[in-house]
C-alpha atoms as a PDB file:
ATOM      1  CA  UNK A   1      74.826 129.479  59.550  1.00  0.00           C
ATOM      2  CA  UNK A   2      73.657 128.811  63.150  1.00  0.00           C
ATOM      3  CA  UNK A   3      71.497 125.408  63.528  1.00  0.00           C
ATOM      4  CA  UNK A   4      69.203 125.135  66.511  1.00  0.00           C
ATOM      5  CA  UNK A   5      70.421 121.204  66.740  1.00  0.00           C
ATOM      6  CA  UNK A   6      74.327 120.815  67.120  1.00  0.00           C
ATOM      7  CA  UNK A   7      75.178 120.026  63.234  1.00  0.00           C
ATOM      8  CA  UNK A   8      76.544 116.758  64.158  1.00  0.00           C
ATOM      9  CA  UNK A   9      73.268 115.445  64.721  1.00  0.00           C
ATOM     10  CA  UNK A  10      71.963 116.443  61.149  1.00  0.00           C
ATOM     11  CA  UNK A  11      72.057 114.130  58.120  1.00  0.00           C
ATOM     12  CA  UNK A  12      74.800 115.811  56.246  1.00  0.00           C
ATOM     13  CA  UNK A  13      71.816 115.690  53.159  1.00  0.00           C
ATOM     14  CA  UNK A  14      69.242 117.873  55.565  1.00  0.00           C
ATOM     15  CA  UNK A  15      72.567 120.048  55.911  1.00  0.00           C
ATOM     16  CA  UNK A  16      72.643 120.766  52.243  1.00  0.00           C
ATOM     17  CA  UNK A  17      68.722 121.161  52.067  1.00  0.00           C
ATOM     18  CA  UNK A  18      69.077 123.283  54.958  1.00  0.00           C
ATOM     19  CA  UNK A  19      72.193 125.444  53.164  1.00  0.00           C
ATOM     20  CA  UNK A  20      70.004 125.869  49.143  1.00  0.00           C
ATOM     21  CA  UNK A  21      66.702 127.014  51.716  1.00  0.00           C
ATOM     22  CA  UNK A  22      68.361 129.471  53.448  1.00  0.00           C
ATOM     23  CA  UNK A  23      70.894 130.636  49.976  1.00  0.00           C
ATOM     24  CA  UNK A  24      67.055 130.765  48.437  1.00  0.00           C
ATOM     25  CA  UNK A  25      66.206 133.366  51.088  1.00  0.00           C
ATOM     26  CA  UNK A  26      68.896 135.239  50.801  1.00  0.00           C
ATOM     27  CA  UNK A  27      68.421 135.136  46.905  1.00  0.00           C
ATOM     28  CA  UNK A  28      64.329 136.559  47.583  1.00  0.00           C
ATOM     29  CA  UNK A  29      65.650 139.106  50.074  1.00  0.00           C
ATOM     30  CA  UNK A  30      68.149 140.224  47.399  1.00  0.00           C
ATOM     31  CA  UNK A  31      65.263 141.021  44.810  1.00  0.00           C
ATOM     32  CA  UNK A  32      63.132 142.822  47.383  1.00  0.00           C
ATOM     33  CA  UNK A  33      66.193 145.025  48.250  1.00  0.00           C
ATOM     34  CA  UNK A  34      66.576 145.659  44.498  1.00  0.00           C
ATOM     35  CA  UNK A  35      63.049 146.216  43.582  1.00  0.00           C
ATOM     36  CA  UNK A  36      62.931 148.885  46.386  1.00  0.00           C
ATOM     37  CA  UNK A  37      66.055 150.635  44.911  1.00  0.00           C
ATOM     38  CA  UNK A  38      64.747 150.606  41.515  1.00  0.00           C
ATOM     39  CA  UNK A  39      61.231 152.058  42.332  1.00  0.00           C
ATOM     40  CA  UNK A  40      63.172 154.885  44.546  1.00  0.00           C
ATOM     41  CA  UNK A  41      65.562 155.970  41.964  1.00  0.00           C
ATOM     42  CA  UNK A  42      65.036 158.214  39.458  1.00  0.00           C
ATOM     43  CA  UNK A  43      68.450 158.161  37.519  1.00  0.00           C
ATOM     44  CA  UNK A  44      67.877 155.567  34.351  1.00  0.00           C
ATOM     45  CA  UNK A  45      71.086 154.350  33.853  1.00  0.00           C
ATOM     46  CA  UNK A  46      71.131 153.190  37.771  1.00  0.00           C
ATOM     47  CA  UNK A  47      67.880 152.051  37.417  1.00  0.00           C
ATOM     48  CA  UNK A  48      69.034 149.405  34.406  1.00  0.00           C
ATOM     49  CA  UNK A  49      72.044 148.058  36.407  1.00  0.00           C
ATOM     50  CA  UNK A  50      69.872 147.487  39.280  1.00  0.00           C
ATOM     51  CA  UNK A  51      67.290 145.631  37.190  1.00  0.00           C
ATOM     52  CA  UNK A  52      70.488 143.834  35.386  1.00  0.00           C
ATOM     53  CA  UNK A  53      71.517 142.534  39.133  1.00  0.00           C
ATOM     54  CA  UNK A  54      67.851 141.709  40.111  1.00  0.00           C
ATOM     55  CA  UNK A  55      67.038 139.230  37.149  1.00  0.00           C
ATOM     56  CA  UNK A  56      70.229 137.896  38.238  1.00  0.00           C
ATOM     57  CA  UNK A  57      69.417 137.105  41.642  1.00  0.00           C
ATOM     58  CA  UNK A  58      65.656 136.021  39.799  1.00  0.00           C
ATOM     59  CA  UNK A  59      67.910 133.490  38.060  1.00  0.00           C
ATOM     60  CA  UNK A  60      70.336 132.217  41.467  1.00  0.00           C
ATOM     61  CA  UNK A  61      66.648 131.484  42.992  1.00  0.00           C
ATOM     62  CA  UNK A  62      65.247 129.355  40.240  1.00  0.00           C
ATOM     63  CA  UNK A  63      68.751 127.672  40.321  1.00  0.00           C
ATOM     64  CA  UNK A  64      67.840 126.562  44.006  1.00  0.00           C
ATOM     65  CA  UNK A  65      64.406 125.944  44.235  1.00  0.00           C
ATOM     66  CA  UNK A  66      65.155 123.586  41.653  1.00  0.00           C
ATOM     67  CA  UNK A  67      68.372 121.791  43.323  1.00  0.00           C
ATOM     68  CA  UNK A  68      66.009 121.932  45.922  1.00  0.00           C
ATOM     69  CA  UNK A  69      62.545 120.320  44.097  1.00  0.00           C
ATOM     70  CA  UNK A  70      65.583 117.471  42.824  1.00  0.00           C
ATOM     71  CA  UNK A  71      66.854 116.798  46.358  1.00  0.00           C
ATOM     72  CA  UNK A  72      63.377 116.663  48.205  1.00  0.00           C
ATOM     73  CA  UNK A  73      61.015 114.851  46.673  1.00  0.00           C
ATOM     74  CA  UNK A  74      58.565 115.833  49.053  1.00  0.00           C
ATOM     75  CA  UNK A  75      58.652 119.528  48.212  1.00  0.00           C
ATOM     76  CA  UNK A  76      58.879 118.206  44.659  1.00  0.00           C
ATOM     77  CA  UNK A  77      55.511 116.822  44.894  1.00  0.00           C
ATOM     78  CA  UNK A  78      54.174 120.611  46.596  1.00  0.00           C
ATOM     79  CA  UNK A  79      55.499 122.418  43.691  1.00  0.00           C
ATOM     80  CA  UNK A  80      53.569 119.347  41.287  1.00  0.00           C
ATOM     81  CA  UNK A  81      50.536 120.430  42.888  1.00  0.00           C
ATOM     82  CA  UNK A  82      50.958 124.179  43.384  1.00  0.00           C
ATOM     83  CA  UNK A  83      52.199 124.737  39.403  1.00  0.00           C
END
């Protein structure tokens, strides 16, 4: 993943942070791209399979955001107050 500061300057734990953020991205893109195909098609049996692979990706981003709320305790305390 490209840094805008050269990586050896990072703490190697803002480097982890920095890797579960941008995995959770990926993981919310993922479910948009899904939900899209699943509204579009019409065939069921697609449909299921892409829901299947959606909740899946639902799962991988609660995984992260809470690796994430244990490894920051600052964005521990947002989610505290934003739950």
């Amino acid at each position: 993943m490209p840094f805008f500061e050269l990586a050896d300057k990072i703490e190697p734990k803002h480097l982890d942070l920095e890797r579960a953020r941008q995995s959770l991205w990926e993981e919310l893109e993922a479910i948009n791209y899904y939900q899209e195909r699943i509204d579009a098609t019409r065939d069921e049996s697609l449909k299921r399979i892409l829901e299947h692979n959606m909740n899946e990706e639902k799962e991988h981003a609660a995984m992260l955001m809470e690796w994430i709320r244990r490894n920051d305790s600052l964005q521990d305390r947002a989610f505290k107050e934003h739950d």
